[in-house]
N, C-alpha and C. Protein backbone atom coordinates (compact mmCIF):
# COMPACT_ATOMS: atom_id res chain seq x y z
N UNK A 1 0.84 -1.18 0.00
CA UNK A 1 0.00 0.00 0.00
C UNK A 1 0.88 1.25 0.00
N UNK A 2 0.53 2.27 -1.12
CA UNK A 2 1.34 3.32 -1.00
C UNK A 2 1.05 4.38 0.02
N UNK A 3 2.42 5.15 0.49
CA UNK A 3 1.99 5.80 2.02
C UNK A 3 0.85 7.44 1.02
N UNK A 4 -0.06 7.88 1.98
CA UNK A 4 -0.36 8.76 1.93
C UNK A 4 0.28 10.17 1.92
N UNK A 5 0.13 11.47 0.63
CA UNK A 5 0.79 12.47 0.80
C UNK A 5 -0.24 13.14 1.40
N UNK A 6 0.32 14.35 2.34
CA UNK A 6 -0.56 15.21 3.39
C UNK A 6 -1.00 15.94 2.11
N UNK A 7 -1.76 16.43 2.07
CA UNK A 7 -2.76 17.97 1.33
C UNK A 7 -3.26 19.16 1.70
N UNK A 8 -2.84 20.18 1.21
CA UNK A 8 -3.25 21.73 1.88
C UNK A 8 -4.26 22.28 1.31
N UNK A 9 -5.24 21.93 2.04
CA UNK A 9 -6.92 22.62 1.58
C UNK A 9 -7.06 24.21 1.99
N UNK A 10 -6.69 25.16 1.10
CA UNK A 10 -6.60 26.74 1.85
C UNK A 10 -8.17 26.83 2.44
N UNK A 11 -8.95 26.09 1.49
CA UNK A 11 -10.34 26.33 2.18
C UNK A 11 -11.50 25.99 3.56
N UNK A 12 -9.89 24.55 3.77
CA UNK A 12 -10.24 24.20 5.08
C UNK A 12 -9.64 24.99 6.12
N UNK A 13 -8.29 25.54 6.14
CA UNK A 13 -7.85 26.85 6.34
C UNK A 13 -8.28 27.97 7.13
N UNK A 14 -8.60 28.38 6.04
CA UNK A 14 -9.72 29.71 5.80
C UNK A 14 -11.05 29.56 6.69
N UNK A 15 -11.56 28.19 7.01
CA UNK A 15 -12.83 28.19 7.61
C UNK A 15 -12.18 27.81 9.01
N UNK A 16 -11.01 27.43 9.40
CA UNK A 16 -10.59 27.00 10.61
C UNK A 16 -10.25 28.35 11.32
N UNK A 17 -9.65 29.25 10.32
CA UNK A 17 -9.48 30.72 10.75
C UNK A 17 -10.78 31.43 11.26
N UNK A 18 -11.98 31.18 10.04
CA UNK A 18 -12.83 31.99 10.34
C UNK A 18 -13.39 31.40 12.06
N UNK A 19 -13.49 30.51 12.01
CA UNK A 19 -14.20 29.52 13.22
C UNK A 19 -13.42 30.07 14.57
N UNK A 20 -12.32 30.38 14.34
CA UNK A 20 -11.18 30.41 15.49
C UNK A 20 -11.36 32.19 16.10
N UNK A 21 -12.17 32.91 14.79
CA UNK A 21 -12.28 34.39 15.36
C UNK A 21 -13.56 34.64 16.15
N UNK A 22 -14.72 33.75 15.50
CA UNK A 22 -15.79 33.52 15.98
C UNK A 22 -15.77 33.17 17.52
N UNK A 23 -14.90 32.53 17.84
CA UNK A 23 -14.72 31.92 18.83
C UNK A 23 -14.01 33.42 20.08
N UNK A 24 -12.77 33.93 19.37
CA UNK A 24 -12.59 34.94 19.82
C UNK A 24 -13.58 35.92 20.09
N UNK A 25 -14.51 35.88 19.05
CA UNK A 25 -15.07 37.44 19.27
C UNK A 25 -16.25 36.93 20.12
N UNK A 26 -16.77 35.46 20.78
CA UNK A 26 -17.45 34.95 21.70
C UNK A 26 -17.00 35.18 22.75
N UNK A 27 -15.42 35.07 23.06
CA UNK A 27 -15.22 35.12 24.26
C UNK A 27 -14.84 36.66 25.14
N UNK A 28 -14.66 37.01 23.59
CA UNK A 28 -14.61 38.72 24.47
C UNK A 28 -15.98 39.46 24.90
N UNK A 29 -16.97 38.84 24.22
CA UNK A 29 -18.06 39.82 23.98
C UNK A 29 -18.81 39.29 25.76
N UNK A 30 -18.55 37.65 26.15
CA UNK A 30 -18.65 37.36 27.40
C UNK A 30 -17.60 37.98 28.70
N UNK A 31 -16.94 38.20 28.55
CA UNK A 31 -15.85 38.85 29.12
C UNK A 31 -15.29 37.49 29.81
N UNK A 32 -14.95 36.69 28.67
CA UNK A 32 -14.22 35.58 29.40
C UNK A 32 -12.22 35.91 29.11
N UNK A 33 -12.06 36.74 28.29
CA UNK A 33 -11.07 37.22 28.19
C UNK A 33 -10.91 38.29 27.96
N UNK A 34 -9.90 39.56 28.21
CA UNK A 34 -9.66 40.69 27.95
C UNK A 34 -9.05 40.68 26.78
N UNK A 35 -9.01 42.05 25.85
CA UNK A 35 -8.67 42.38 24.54
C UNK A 35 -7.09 42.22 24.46
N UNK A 36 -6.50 42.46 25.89
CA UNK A 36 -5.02 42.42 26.11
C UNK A 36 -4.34 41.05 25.72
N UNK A 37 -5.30 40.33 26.51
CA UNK A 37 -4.50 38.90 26.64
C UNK A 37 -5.40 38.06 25.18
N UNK A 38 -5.88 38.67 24.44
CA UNK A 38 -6.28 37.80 23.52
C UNK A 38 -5.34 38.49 22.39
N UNK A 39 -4.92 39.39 22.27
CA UNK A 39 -4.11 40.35 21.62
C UNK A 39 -2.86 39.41 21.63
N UNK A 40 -2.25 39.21 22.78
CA UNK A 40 -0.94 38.39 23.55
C UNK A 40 -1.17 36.92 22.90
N UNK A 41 -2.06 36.18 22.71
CA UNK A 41 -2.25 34.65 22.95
C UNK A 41 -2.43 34.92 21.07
N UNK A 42 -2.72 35.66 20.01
CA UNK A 42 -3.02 35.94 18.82
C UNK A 42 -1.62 36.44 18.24
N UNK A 43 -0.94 37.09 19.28
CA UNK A 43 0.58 37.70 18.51
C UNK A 43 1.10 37.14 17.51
N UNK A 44 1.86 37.80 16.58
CA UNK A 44 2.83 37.27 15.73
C UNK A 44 3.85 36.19 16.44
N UNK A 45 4.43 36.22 18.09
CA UNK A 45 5.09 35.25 18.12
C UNK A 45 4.70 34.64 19.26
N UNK A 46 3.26 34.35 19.46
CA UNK A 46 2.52 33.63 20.48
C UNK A 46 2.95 32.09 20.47
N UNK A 47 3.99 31.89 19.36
CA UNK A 47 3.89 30.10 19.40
C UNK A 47 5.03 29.84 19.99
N UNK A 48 6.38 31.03 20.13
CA UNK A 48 7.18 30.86 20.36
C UNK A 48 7.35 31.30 21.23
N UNK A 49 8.74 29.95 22.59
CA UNK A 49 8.57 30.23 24.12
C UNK A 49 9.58 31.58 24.13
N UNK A 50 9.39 32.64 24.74
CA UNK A 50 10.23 33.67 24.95
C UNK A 50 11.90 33.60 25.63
N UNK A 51 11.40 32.82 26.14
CA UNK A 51 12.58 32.19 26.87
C UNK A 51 14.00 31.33 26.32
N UNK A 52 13.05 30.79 25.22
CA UNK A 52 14.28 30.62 24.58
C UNK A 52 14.47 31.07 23.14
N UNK A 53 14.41 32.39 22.68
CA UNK A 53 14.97 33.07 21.84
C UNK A 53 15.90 34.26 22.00
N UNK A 54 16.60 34.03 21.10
CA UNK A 54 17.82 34.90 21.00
C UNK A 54 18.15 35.77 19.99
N UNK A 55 17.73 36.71 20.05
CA UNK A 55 18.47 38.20 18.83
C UNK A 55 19.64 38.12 19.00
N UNK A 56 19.94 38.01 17.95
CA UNK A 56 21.35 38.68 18.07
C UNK A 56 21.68 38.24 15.89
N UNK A 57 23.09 38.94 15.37
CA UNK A 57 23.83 38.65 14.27
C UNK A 57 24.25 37.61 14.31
N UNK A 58 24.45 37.08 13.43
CA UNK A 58 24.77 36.02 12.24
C UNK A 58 26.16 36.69 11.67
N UNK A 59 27.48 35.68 11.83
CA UNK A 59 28.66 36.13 10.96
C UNK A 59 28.67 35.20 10.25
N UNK A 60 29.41 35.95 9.13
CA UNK A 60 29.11 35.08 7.91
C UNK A 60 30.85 35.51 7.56
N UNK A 61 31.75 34.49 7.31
CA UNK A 61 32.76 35.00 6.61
C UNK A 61 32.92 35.36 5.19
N UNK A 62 33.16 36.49 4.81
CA UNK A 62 33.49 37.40 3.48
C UNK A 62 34.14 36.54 2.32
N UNK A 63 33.45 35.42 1.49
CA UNK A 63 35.02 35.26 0.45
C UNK A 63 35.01 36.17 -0.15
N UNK A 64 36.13 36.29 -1.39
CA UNK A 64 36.45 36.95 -2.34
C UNK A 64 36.17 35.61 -3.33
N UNK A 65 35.53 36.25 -4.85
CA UNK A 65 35.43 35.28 -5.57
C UNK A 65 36.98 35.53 -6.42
């Protein structure tokens, strides 16, 4: 039996998104969460632990071609 390839349905997606705001805009409108911490838990880097990231440069040594 050949193994299964995964598939990216944007439209399943798109309705998991929509479902997921619905849900947001349920829980604010109950005041089960504040705008702050749903703001925080929605961030651009809400997935990632703070704790372990690091800013900083990248050296790269210079060739000459």
């Amino acid at each position: 039996m050949a193994p299964q390839i995964a598939s990216f349905d944007p439209y399943e997606l798109q309705r998991a998104k929509q479902l997921a705001r619905a849900e947001d805009d349920a829980r604010l409108a109950s005041d089960a969460v504040s705008r702050a911490e749903l703001e925080r838990r929605n961030g651009m880097f809400s997935a990632f632990d703070p704790s372990l990231m690091r800013i900083g440069r990248r050296r790269v040594p210079f060739r000459k071609s």
